[in-house]
N, C-alpha and C. Protein backbone atom coordinates (compact mmCIF):
# COMPACT_ATOMS: atom_id res chain seq x y z
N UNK A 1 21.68 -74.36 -28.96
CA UNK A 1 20.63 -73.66 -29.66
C UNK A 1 20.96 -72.16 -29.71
N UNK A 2 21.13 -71.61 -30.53
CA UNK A 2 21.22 -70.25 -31.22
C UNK A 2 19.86 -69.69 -30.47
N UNK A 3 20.68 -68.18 -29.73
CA UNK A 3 19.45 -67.02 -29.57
C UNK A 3 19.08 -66.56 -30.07
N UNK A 4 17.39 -66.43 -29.60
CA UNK A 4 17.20 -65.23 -31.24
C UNK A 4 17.84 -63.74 -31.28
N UNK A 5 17.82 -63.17 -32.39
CA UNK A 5 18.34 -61.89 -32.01
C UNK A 5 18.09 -61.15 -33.42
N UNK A 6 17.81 -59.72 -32.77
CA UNK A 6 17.43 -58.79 -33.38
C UNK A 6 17.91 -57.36 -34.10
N UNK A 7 18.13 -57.44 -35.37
CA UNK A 7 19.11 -56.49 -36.10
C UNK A 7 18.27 -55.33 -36.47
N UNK A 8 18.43 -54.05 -36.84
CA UNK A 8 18.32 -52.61 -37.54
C UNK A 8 19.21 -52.50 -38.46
N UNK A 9 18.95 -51.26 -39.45
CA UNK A 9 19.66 -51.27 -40.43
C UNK A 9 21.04 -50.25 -39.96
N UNK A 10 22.14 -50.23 -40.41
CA UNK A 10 23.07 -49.08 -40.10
C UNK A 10 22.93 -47.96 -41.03
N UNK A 11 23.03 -46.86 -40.17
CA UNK A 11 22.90 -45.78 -40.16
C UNK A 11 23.11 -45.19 -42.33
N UNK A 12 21.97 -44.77 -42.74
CA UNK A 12 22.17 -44.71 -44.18
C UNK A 12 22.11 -46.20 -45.27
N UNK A 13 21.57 -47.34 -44.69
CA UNK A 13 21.95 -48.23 -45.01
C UNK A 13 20.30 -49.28 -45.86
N UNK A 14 19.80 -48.95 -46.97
CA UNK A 14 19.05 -48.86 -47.66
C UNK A 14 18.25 -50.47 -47.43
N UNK A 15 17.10 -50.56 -47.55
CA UNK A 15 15.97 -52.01 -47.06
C UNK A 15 16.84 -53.03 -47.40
N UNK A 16 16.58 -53.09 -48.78
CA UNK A 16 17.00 -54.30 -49.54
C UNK A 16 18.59 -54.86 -49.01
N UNK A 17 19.54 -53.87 -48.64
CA UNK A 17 20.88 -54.04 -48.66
C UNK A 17 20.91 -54.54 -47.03
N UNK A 18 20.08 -54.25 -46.48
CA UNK A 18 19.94 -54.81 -44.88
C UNK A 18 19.62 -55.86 -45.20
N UNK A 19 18.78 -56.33 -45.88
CA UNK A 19 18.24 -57.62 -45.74
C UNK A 19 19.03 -58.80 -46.41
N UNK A 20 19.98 -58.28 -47.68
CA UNK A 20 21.04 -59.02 -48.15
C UNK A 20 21.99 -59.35 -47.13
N UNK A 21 22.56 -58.35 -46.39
CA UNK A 21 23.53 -58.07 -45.21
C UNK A 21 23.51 -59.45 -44.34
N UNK A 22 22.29 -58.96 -43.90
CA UNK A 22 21.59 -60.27 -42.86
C UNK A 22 21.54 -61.83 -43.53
N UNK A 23 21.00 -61.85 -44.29
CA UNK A 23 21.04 -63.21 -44.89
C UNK A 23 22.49 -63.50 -44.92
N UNK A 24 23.11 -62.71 -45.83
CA UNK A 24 24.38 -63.26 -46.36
C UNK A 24 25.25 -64.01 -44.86
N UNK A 25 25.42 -63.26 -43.64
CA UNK A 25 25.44 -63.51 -42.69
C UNK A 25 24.64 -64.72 -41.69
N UNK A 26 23.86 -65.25 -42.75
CA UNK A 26 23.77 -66.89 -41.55
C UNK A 26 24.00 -67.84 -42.09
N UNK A 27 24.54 -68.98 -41.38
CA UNK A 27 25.51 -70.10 -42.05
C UNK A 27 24.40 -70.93 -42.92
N UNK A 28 23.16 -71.11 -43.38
CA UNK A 28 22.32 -71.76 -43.68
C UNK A 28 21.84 -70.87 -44.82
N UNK A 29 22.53 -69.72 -45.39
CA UNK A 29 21.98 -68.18 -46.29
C UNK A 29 21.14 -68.85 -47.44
N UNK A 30 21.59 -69.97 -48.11
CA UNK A 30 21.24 -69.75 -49.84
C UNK A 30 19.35 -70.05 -49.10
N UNK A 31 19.03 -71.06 -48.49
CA UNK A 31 17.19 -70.75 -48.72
C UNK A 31 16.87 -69.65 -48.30
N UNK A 32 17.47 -68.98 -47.44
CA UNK A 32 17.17 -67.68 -47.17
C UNK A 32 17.10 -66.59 -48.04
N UNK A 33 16.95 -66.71 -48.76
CA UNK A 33 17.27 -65.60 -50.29
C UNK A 33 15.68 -65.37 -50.85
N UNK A 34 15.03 -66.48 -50.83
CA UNK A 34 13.77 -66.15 -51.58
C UNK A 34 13.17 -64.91 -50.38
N UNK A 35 13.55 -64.40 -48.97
CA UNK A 35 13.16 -63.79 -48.03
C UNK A 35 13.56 -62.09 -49.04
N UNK A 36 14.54 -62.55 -49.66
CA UNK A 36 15.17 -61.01 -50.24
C UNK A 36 14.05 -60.68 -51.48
N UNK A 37 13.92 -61.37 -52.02
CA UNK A 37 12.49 -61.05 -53.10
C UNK A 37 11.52 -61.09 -52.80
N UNK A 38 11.26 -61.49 -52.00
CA UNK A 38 9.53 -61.23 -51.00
C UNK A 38 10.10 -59.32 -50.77
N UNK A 39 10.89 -59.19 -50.00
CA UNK A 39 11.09 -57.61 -49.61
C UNK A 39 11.23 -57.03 -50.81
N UNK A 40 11.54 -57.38 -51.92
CA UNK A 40 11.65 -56.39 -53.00
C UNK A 40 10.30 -56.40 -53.70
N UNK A 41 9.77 -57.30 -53.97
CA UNK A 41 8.27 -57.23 -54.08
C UNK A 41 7.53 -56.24 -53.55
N UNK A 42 7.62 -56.39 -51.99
CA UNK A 42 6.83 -55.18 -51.12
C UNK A 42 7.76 -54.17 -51.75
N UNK A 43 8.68 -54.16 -51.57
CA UNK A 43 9.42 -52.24 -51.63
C UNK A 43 8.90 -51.84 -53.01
N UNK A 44 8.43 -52.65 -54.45
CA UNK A 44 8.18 -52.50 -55.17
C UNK A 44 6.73 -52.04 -55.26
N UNK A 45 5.45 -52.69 -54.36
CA UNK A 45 4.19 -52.11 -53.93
C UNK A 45 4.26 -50.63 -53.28
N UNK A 46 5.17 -50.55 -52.39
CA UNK A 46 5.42 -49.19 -51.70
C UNK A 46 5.10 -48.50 -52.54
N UNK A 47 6.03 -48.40 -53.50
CA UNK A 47 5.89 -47.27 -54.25
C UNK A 47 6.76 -46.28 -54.21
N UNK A 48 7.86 -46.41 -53.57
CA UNK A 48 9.17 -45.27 -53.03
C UNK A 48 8.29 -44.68 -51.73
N UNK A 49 7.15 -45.47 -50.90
CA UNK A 49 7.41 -44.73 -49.23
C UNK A 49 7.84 -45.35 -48.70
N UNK A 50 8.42 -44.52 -47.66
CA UNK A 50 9.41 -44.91 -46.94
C UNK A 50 8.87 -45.66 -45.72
N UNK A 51 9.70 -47.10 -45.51
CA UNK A 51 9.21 -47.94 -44.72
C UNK A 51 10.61 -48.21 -43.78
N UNK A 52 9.83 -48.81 -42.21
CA UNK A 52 11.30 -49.08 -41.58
C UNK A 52 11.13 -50.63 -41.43
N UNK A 53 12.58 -51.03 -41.42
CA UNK A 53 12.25 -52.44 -41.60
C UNK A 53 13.59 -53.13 -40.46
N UNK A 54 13.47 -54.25 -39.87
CA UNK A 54 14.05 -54.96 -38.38
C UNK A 54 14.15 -56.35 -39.27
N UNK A 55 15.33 -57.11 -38.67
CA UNK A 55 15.31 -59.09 -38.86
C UNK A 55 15.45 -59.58 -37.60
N UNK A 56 14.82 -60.73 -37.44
CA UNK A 56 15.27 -61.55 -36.38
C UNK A 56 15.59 -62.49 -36.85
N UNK A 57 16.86 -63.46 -36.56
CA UNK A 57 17.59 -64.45 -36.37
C UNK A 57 16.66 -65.50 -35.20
N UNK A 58 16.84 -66.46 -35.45
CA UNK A 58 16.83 -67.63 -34.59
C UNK A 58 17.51 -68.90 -35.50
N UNK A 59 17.59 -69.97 -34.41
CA UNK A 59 18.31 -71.06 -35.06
C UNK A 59 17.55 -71.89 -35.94
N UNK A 60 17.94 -71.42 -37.35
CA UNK A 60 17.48 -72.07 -38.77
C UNK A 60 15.80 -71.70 -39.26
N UNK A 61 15.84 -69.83 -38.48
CA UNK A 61 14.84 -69.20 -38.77
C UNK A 61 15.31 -67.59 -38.96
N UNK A 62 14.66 -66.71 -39.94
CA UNK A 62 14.72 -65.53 -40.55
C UNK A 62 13.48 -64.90 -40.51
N UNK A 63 12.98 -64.06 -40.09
CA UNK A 63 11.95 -62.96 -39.58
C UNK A 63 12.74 -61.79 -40.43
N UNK A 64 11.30 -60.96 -41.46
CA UNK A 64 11.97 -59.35 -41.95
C UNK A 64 10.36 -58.89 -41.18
N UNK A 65 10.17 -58.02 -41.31
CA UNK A 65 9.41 -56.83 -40.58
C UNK A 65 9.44 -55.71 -41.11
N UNK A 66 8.54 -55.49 -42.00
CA UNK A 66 8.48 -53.85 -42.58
C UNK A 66 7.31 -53.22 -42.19
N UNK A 67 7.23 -52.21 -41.34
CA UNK A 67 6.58 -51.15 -41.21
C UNK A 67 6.26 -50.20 -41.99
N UNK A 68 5.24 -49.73 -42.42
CA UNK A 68 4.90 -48.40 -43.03
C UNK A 68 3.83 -48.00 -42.85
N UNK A 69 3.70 -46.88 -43.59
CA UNK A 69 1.94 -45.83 -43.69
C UNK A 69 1.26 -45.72 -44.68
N UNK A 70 0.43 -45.43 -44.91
CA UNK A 70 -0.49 -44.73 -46.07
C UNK A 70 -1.35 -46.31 -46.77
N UNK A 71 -1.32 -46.61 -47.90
CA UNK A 71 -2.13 -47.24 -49.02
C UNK A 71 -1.22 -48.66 -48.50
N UNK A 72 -2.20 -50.10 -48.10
CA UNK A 72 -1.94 -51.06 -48.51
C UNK A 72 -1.28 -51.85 -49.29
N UNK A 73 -0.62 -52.66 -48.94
CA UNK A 73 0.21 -53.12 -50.29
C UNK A 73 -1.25 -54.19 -50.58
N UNK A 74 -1.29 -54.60 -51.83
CA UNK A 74 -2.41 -55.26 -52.69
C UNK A 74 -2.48 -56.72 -51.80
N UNK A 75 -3.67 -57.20 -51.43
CA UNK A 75 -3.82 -58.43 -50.99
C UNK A 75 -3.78 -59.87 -51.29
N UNK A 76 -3.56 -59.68 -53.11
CA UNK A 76 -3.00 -60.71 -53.74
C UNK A 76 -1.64 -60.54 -53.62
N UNK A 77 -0.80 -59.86 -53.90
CA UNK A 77 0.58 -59.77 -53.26
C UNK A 77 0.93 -60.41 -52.56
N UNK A 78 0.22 -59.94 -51.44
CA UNK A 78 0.97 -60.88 -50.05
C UNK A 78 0.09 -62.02 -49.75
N UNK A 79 -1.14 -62.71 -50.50
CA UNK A 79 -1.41 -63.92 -51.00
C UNK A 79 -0.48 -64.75 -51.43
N UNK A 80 0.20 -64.37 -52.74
CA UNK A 80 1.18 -65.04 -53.29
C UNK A 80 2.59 -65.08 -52.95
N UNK A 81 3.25 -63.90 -52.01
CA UNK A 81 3.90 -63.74 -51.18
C UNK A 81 4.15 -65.57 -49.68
N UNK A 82 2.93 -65.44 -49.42
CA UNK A 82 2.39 -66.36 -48.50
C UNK A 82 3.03 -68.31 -49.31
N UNK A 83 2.64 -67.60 -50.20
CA UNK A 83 2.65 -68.95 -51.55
C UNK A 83 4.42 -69.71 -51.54
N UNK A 84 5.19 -68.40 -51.08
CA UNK A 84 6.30 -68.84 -51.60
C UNK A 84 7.55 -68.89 -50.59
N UNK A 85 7.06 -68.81 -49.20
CA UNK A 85 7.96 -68.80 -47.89
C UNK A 85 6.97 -69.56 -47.12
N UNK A 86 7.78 -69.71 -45.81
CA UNK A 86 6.63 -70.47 -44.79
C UNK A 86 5.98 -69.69 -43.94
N UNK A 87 5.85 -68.08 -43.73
CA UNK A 87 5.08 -67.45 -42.84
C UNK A 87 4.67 -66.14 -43.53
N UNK A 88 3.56 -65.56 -44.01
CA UNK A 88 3.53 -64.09 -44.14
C UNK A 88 2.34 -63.59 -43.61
N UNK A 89 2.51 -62.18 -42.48
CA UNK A 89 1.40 -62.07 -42.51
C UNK A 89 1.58 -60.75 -42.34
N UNK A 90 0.41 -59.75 -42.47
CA UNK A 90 0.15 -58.34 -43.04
C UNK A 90 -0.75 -58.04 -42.04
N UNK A 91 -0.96 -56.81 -41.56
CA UNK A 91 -2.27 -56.37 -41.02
C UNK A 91 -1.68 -54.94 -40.43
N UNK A 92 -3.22 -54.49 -40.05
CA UNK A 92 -2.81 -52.82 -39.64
C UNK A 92 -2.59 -52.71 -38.24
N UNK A 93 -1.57 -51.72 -37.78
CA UNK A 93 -1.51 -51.52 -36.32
C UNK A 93 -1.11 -49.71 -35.79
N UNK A 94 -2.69 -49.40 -35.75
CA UNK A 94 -2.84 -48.07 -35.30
C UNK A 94 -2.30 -47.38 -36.66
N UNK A 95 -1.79 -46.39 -36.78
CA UNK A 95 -1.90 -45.61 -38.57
C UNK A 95 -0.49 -46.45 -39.49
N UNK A 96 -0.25 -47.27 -39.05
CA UNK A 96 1.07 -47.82 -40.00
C UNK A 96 0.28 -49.63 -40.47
N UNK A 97 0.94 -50.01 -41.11
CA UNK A 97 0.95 -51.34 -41.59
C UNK A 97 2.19 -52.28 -41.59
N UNK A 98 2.07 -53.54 -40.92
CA UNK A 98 2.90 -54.32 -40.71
C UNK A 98 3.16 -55.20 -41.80
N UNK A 99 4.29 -55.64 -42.19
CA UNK A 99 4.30 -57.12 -42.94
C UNK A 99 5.69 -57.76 -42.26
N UNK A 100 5.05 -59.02 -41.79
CA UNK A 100 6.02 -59.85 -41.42
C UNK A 100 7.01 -61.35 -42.17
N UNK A 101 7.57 -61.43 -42.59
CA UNK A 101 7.63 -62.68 -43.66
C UNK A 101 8.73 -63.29 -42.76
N UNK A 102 8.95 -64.71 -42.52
CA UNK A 102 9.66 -65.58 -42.09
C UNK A 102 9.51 -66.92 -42.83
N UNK A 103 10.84 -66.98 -42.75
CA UNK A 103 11.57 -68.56 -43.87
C UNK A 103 12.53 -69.28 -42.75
N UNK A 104 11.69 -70.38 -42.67
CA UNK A 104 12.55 -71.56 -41.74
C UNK A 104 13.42 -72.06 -42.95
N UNK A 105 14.48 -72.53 -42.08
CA UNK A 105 15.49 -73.51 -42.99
C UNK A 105 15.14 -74.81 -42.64
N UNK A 106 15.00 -75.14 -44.27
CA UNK A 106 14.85 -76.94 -44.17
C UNK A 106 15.81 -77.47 -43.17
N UNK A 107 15.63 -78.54 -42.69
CA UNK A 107 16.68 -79.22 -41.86
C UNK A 107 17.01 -80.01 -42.74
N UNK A 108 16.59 -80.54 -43.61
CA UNK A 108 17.46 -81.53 -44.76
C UNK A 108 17.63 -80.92 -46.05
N UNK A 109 17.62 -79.84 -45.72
CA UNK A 109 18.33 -79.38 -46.98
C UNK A 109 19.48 -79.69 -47.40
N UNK A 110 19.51 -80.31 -48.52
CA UNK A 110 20.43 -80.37 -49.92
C UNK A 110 21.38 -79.91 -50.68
N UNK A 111 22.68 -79.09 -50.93
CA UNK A 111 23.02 -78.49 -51.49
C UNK A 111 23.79 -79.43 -52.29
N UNK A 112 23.87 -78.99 -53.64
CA UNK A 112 25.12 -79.74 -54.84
C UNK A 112 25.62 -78.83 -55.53
């Protein structure tokens, strides 16, 4: 069983391109991808503020984590967000806002 484990972005190294990075990097990547358009979605609500964002790995699981401040991202968003992975959840913690999204990998997944 695979540990979990926990990545940051490198130094200058922009949301979206961390989160490609990471995916591209686990042997199970292609369902992991709809995790990359959930984050571009949010980075697209942002609005250009600046958010910090972490992945966790576990075995045939993907955790993103974006932190930020100011204005909510819209609650249908991450409604439909919710709609299209197996975990999302949002809420405030002290002056920043969390969003967490995690995508298990099918175990019978399919590829042709």
């Amino acid at each position: 069983m695979k540990t979990p484990h926990t990545y940051t972005p490198a130094k200058d190294e922009g949301v979206l391109e961390f989160v490609r990075r990471i995916i591209e990097h686990q042997p199970d990547h292609k369902p992991l991808h709809i995790v990359e358009h959930l984050v571009e979605i949010a980075l697209n609500e942002l609005k250009e503020r600046p958010c910090q964002v972490c992945a966790e790995t576990a075995e045939k699981q993907l955790t993103v984590t974006l932190h930020h401040n100011g204005k909510p991202i819209d609650e249908r968003t991450v409604w439909v967000m919710g709609d299209h992975t197996d975990h999302v959840d949002y809420y405030p913690n002290g002056n920043e806002w969390v969003l967490t999204i995690r995508r298990d990998v099918p175990s019978l997944f399919i590829d042709k």
